[in-house]
Protein backbone atom coordinates (compact mmCIF):
# COMPACT_ATOMS: atom_id res chain seq x y z
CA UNK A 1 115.09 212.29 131.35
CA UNK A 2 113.35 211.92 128.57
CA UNK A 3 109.74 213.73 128.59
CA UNK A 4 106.80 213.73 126.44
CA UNK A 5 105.70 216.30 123.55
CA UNK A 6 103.00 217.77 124.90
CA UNK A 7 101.74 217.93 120.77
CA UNK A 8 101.94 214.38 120.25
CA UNK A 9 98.84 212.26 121.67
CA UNK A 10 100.87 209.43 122.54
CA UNK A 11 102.27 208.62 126.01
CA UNK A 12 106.41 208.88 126.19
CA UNK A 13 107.79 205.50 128.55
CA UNK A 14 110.05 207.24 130.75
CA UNK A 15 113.59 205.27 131.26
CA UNK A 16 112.22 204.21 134.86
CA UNK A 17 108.90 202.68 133.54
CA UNK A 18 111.04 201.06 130.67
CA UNK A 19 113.11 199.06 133.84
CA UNK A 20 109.83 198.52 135.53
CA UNK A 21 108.72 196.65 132.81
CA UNK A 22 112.33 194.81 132.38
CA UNK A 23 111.95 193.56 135.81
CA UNK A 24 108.45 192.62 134.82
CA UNK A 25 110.25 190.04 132.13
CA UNK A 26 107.66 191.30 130.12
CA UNK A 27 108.61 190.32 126.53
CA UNK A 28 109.47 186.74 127.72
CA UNK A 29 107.21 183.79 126.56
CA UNK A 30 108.17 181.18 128.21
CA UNK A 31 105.92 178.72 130.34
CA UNK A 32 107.73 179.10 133.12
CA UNK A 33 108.27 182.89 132.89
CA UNK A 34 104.45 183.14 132.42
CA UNK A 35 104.05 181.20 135.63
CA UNK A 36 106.26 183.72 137.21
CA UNK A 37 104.35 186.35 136.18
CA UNK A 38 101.45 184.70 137.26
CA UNK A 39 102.37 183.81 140.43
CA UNK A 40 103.97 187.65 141.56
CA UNK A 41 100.23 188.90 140.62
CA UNK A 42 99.03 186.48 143.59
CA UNK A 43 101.63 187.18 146.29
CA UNK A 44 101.13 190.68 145.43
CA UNK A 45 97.52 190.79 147.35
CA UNK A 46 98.02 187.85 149.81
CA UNK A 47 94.92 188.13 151.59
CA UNK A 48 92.95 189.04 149.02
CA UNK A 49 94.23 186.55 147.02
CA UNK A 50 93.13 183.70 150.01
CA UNK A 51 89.81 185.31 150.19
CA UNK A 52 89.52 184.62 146.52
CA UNK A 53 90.44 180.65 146.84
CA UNK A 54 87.98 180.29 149.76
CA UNK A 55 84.53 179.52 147.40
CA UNK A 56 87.30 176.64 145.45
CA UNK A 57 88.66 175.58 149.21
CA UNK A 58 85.04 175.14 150.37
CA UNK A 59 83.53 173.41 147.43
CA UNK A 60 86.68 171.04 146.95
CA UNK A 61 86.20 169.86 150.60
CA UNK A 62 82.84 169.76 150.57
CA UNK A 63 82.97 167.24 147.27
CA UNK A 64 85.73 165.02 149.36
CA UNK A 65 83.62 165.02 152.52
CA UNK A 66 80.60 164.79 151.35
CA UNK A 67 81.57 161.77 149.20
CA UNK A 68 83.36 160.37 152.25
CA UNK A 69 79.88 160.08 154.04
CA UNK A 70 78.07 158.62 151.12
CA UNK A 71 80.55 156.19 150.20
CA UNK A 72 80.77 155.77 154.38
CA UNK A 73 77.21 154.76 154.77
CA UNK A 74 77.02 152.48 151.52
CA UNK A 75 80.04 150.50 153.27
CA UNK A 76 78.31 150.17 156.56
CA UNK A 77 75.24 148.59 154.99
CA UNK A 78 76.95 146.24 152.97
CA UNK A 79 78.86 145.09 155.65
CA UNK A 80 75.61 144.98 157.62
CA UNK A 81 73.62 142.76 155.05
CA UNK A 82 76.71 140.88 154.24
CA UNK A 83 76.93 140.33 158.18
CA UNK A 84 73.58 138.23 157.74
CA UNK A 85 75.30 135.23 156.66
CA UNK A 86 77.02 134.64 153.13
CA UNK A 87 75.16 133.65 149.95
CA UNK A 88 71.73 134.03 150.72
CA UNK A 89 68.72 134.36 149.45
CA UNK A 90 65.56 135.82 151.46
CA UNK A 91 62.21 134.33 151.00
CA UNK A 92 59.97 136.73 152.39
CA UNK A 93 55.91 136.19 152.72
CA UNK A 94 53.94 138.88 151.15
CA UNK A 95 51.18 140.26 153.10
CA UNK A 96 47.38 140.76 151.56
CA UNK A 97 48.31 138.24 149.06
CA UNK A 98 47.05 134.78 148.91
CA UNK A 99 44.88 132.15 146.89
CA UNK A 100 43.37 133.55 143.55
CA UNK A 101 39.84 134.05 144.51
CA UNK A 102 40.36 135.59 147.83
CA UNK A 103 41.09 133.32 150.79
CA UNK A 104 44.37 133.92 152.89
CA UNK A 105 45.26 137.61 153.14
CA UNK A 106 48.19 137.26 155.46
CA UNK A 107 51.87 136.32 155.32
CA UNK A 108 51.66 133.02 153.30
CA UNK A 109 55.09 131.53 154.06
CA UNK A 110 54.91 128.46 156.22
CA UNK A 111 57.31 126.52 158.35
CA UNK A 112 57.47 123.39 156.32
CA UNK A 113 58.09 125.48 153.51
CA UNK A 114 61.49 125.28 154.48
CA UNK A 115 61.66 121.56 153.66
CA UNK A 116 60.95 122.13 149.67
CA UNK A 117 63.53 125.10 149.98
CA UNK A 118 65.94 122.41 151.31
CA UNK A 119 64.96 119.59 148.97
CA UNK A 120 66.53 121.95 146.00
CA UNK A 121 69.75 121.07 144.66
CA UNK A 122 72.37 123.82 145.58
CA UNK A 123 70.42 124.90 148.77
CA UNK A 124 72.87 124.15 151.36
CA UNK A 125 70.81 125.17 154.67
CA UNK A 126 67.76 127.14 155.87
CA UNK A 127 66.65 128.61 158.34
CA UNK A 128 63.76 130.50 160.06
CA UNK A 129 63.39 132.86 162.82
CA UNK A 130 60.31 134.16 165.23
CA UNK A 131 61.16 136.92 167.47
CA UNK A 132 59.43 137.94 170.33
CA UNK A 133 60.29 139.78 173.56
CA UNK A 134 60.13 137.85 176.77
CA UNK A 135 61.07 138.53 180.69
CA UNK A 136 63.72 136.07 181.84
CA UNK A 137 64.48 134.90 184.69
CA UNK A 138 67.10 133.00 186.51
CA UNK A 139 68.05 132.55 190.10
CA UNK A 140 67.52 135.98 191.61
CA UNK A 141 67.97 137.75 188.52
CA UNK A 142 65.30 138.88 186.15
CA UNK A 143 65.44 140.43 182.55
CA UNK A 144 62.76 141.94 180.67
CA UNK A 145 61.83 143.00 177.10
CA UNK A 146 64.70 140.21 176.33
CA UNK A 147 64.60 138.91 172.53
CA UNK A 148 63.25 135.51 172.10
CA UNK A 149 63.92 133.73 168.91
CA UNK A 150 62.71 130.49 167.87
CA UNK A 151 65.01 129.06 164.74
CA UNK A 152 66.58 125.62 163.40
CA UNK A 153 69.45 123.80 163.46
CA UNK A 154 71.12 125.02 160.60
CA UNK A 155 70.76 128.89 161.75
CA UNK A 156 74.73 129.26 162.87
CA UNK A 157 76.29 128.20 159.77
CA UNK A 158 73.28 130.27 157.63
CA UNK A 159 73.60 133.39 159.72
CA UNK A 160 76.95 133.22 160.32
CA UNK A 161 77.08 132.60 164.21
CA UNK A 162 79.28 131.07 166.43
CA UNK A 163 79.11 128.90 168.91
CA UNK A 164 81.63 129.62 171.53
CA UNK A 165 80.37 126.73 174.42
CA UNK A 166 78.56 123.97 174.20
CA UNK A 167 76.17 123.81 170.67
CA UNK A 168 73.83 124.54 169.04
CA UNK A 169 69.95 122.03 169.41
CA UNK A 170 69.78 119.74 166.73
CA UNK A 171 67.06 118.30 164.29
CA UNK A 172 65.76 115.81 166.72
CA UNK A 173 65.60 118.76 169.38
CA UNK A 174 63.54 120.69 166.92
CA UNK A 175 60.92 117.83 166.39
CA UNK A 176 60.25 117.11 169.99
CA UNK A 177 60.33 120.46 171.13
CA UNK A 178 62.91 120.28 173.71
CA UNK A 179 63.34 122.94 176.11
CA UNK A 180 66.80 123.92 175.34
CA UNK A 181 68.34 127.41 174.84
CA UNK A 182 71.57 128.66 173.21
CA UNK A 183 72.65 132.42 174.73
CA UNK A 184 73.90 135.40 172.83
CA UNK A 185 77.23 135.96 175.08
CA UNK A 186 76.02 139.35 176.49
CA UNK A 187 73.23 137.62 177.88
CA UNK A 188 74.79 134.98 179.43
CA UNK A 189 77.00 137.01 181.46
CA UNK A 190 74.44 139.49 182.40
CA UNK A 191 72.76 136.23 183.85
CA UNK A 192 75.22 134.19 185.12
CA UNK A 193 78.53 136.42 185.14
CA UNK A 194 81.87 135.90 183.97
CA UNK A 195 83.14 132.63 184.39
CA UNK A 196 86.85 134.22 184.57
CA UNK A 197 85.81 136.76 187.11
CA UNK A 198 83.91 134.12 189.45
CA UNK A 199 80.73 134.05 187.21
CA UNK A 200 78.32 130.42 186.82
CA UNK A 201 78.93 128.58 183.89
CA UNK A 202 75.96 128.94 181.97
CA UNK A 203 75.75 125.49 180.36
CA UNK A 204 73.81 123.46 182.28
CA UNK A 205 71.87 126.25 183.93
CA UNK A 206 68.36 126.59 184.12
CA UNK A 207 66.12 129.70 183.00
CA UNK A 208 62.46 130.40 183.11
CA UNK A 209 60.27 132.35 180.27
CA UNK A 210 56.81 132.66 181.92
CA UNK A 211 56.52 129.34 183.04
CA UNK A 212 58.45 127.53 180.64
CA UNK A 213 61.99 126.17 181.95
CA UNK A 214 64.57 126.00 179.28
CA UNK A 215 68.05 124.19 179.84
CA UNK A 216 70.99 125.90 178.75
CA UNK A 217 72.91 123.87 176.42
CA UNK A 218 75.26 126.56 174.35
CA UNK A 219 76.69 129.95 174.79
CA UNK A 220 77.03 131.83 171.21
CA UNK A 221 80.33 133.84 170.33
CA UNK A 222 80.50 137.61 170.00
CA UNK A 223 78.80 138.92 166.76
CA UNK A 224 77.89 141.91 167.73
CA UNK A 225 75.10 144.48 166.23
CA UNK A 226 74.07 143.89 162.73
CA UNK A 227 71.80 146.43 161.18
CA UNK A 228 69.03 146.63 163.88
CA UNK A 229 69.82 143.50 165.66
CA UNK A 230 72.01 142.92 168.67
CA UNK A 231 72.98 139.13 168.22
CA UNK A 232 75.01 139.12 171.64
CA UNK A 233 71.81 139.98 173.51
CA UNK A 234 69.23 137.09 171.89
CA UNK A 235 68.04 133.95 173.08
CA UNK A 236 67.73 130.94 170.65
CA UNK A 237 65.13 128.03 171.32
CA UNK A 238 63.81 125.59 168.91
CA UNK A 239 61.29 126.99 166.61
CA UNK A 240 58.67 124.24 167.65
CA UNK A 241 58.85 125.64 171.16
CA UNK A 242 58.19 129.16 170.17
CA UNK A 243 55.08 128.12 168.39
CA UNK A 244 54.17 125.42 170.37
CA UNK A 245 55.19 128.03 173.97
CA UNK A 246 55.25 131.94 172.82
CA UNK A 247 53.28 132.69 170.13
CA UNK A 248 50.81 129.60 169.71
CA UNK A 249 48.10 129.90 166.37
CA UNK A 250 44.80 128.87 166.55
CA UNK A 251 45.18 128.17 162.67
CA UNK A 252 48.41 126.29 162.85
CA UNK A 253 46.70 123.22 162.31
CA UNK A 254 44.42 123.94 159.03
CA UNK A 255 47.51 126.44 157.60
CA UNK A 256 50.42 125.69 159.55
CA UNK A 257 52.61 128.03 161.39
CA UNK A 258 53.22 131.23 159.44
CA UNK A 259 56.87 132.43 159.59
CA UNK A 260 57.43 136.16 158.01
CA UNK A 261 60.84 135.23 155.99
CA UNK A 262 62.93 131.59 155.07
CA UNK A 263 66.57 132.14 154.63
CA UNK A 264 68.35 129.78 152.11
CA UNK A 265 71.85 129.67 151.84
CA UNK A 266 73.19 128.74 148.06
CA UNK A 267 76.24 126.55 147.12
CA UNK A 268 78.70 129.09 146.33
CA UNK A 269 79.56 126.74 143.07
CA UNK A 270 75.73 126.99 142.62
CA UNK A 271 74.12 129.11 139.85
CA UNK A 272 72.00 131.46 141.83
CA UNK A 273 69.74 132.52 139.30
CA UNK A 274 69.31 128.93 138.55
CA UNK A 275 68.82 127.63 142.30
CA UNK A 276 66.36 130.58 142.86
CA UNK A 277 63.99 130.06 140.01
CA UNK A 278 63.67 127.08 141.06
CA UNK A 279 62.77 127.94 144.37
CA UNK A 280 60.22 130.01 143.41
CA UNK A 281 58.79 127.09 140.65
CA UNK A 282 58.64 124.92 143.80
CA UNK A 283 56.96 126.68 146.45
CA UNK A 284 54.42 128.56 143.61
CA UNK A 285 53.35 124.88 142.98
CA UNK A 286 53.50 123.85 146.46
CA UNK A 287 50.71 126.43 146.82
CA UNK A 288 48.75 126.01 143.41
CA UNK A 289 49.36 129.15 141.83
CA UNK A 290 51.51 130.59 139.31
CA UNK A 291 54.95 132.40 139.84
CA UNK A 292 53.43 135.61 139.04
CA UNK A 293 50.95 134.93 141.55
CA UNK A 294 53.05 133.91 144.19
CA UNK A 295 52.43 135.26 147.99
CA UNK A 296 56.44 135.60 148.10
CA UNK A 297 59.06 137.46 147.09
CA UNK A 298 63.09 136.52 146.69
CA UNK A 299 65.80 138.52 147.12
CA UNK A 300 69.65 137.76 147.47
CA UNK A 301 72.03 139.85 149.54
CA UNK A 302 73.63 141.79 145.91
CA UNK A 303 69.49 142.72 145.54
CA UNK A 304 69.28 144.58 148.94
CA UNK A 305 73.17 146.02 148.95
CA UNK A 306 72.13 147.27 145.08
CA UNK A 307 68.74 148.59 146.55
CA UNK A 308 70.30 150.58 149.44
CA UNK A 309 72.74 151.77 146.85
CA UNK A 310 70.52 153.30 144.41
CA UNK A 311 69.18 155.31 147.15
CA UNK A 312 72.23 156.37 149.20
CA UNK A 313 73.60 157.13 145.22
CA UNK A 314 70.34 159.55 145.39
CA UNK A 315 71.62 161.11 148.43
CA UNK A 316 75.42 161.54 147.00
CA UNK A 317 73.64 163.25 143.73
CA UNK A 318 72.02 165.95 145.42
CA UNK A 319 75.21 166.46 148.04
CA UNK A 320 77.28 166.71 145.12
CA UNK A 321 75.22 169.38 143.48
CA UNK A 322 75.34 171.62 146.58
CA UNK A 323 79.20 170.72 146.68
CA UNK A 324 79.25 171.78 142.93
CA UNK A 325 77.42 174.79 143.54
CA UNK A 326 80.07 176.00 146.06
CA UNK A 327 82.83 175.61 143.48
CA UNK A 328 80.59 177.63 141.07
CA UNK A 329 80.66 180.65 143.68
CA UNK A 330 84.42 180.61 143.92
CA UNK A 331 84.65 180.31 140.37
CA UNK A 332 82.32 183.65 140.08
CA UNK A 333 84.94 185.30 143.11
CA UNK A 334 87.73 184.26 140.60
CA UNK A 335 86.35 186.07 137.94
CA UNK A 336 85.42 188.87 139.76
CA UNK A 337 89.07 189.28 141.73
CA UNK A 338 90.59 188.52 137.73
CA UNK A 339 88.27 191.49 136.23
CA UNK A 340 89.50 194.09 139.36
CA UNK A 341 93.12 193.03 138.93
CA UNK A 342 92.95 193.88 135.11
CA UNK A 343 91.51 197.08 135.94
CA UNK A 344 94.18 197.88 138.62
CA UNK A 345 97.21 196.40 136.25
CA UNK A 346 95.93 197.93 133.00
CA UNK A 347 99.05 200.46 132.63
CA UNK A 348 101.34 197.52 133.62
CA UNK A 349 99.66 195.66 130.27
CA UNK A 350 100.54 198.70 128.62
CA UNK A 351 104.10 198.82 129.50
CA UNK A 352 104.29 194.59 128.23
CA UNK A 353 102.56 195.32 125.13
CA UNK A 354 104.45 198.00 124.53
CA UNK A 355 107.69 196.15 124.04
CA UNK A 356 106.48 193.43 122.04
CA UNK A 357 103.91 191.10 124.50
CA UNK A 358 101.50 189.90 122.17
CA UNK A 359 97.76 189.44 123.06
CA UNK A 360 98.11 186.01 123.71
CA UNK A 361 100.96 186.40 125.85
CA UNK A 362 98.56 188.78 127.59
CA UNK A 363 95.81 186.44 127.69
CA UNK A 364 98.47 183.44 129.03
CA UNK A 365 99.51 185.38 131.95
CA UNK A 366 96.09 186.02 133.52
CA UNK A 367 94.48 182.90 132.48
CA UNK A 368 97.50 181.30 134.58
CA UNK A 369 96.76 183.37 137.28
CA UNK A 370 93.70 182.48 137.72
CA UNK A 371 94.15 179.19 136.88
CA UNK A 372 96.78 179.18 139.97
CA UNK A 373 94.57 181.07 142.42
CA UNK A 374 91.90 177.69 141.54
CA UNK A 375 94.63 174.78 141.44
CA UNK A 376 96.41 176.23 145.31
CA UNK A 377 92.41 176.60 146.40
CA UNK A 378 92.06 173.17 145.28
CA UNK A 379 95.08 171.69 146.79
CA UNK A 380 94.13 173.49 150.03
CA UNK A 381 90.72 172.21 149.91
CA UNK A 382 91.99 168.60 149.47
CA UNK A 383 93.70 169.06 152.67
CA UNK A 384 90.91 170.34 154.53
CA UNK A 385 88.24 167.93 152.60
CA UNK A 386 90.64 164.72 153.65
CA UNK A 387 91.63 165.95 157.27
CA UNK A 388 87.94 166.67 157.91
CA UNK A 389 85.79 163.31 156.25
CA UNK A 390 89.01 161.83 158.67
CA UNK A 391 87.87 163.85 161.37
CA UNK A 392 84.12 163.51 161.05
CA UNK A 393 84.65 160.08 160.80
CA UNK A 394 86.42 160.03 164.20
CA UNK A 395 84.06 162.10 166.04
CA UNK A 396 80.57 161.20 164.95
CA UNK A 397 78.56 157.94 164.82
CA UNK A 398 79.01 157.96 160.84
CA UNK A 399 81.50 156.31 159.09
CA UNK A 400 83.10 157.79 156.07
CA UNK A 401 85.56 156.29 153.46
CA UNK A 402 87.94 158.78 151.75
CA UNK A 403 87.63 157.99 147.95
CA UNK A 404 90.81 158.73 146.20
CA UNK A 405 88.79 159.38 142.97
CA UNK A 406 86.43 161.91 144.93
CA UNK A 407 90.34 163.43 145.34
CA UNK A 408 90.91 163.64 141.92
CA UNK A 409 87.13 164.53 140.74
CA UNK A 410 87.23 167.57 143.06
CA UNK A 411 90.92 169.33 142.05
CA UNK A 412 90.05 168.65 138.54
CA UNK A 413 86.88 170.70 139.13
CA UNK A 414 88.79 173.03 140.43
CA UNK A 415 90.90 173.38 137.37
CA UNK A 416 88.12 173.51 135.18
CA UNK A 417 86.32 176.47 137.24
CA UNK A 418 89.55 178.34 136.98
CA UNK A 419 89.92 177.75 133.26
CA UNK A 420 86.52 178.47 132.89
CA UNK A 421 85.50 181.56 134.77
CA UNK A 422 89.13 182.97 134.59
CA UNK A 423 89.04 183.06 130.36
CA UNK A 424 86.36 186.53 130.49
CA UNK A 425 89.34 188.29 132.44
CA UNK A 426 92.11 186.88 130.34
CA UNK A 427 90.47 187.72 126.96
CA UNK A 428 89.53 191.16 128.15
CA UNK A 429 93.35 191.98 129.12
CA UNK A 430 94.43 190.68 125.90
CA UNK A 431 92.21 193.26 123.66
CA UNK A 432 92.94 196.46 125.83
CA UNK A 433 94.45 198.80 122.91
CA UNK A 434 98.23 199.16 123.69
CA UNK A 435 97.72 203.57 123.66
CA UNK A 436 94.40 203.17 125.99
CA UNK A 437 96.20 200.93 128.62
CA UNK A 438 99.62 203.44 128.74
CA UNK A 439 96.89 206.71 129.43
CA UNK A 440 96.03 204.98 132.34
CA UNK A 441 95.79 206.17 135.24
């Protein structure tokens, strides 16, 4: 065995180290051998290794999941405003605005506003809606705090609902204030019952709101809950009778009867912009002011979905700082893990540089370490972030929407944090001195 000169300052590599450091492949360049390397360094220390990945595991799953949500919730509202009708516009009254010079202070939309609105080429229907909350009753069944709304012909085709028996009142309805009554299909069957399962039919029935009798004439389809509103669970009656019945003015006559928002529905081959500046020419000069002046405001469905979206984009910012912030920690735990293992492995550099690894080679084989400690973090994290925006998604209330590019954004984070935070470690292996690193101990 060979053993060292106890004169000379310089460590002798015993026969045994030189095959440790054979087995080590430590002269070889290669990609792949580097990756080698790389890799034994990690399975050396499993657990400590994991431990390591957890900051990149958490921070890559919170990015997927917490993206999930957002882009979840932007969805939902879309759909919800979308579920409103298609191509409309809202023309909502403002309040404390009125005449220049003082006058009206209230909501200064009125109902036979809606016939200018109409009268505009590429307006294809309007409508108008009054809601208030009535006790209903029919037969030996009585139903309180029951939505009442008072609307116009054209409201199915504008709000997109269906009429799944009988119809819908007409025009002429509307004008001579019939007492007639369309039912959201929850309510019918919670007041006449299933037809199928022995129920009445409920057109043709009577029903009584205070003492007003309405005749049933039309049962809508299901539509469901849209935003805040539960379509299935309204009454409809013409919006005459609802002034005229439920919620009489004592001004109608001098201002007309005030209605909070018109809803026109544009020509899809219709230039919107065009149709709506128009609109709001029209009614300003139906009124005798300016545009600027104008007690109204218009907004289409894009406005409100873009609206929503700017603050729900708000919401993803600062979720995807905290997100970021959690891949910054396990970057930190990489470089910290990285700086011990060059301390524990310093003789082991020795040993490579000793038979020819070059700095850089040094410097490639950590950097790749860490590097693959952040990349298997990150493909763990994927796993987790996917499996639980899936799960959250199934279990809670919220809806998420997995975003492939949230997939993509959040591994290549994860790259970058092990690129980043593992290069101190790397560069500081690479510059131990060859005679230091063999003294060792």
């Amino acid at each position: 065995m060979t053993t060292q000169d106890t004169a000379s300052p310089y460590p002798v590599v015993t026969p045994a180290e030189e095959e440790d450091a054979s087995a080590l492949d430590v002269g070889i360049i290669s990609p792949a051998e580097i990756i080698g390397i790389a890799w034994e360094g990690i399975a050396r220390n499993k657990v400590r290794s994991l431990l390591t990945m957890l900051g990149v595991i958490i921070g890559v799953a919170a990015v997927i999941i917490m993206i999930a949500i957002s882009a979840g919730t932007e969805a939902t509202i879309a759909e919800q405003i979308r579920g409103l009708g298609s191509n409309l516009a809202f023309i909502q009254g403002s309040f404390g605005r009125g005449r220049p010079g003082g006058g009206n202070t209230g909501p200064t939309l009125v109902y036979d506003d809606t016939a200018i609105v109409e009268s505009i080429p590429g307006v294809v229907g309007t409508a108008v809606d009054q809601t208030t909350t009535q006790t209903i009753k029919s037969g030996g069944t009585n139903l309180t705090d029951v939505p009442v709304v008072g609307t116009t012909p054209d409201f199915p085709s504008v709000r997109d609902v269906a009429i799944a028996q009988g119809r819908f009142f007409n025009e002429t309805e509307v004008d001579r204030k019939a007492k007639v009554a369309v039912l959201g299909s929850s309510l019918a069957e919670e007041l006449f019952g299933d037809p199928s399962q022995g129920g009445l039919d409920a057109i043709g029935q009577s029903i009584t709101i205070d003492t007003t009798k309405l005749t049933v004439i039309g049962v809508a389809d299901d539509k469901g809950v849209v935003g805040n509103t539960d379509f299935d669970a309204q009454l409809y009656t013409p919006i005459t009778v609802m002034f005229d019945k439920f919620i009489p003015s004592q001004f109608a006559r001098f201002i007309g009867n005030r209605v909070r928002i018109i809803y026109a529905q544009i020509d899809e081959e219709a230039d919107m912009e065009e149709v709506i500046t128009q609109i709001q020419l029209k009614l300003a000069s139906s009124k005798d002011v300016s545009v600027a002046e104008a007690p109204f405001t218009i907004q289409t469905q894009q406005d409100i979905i873009d609206t929503q979206g700017a603050t729900t984009e708000a919401f993803r910012n600062l979720l995807a700082w905290v997100a970021a912030v959690s891949l910054i920690v396990g970057g930190i735990g990489i470089m910290n893990i990285m700086l011990v293992s060059v301390t524990e492995r310093t003789r082991e550099i020795g040993i490579r540089q000793s038979v020819g690894a070059t700095p850089n080679d040094i410097r490639w084989q950590f950097l790749t370490e860490a590097l693959m400690l952040s990349l298997v973090g990150g493909l763990i994290g994927v796993m987790v972030g996917v499996g639980g925006a899936w799960l959250f998604g199934a279990t809670s209330d919220m809806r998420t929407v997995i975003v492939p590019s949230s997939i993509l954004l959040a591994f290549g984070s994860a790259a970058i944090v092990g690129i980043f935070f593992g290069f101190y470690p790397a560069n500081k292996a690479a510059q131990l001195d060859p005679i230091d690193a063999l003294r060792h101990e």
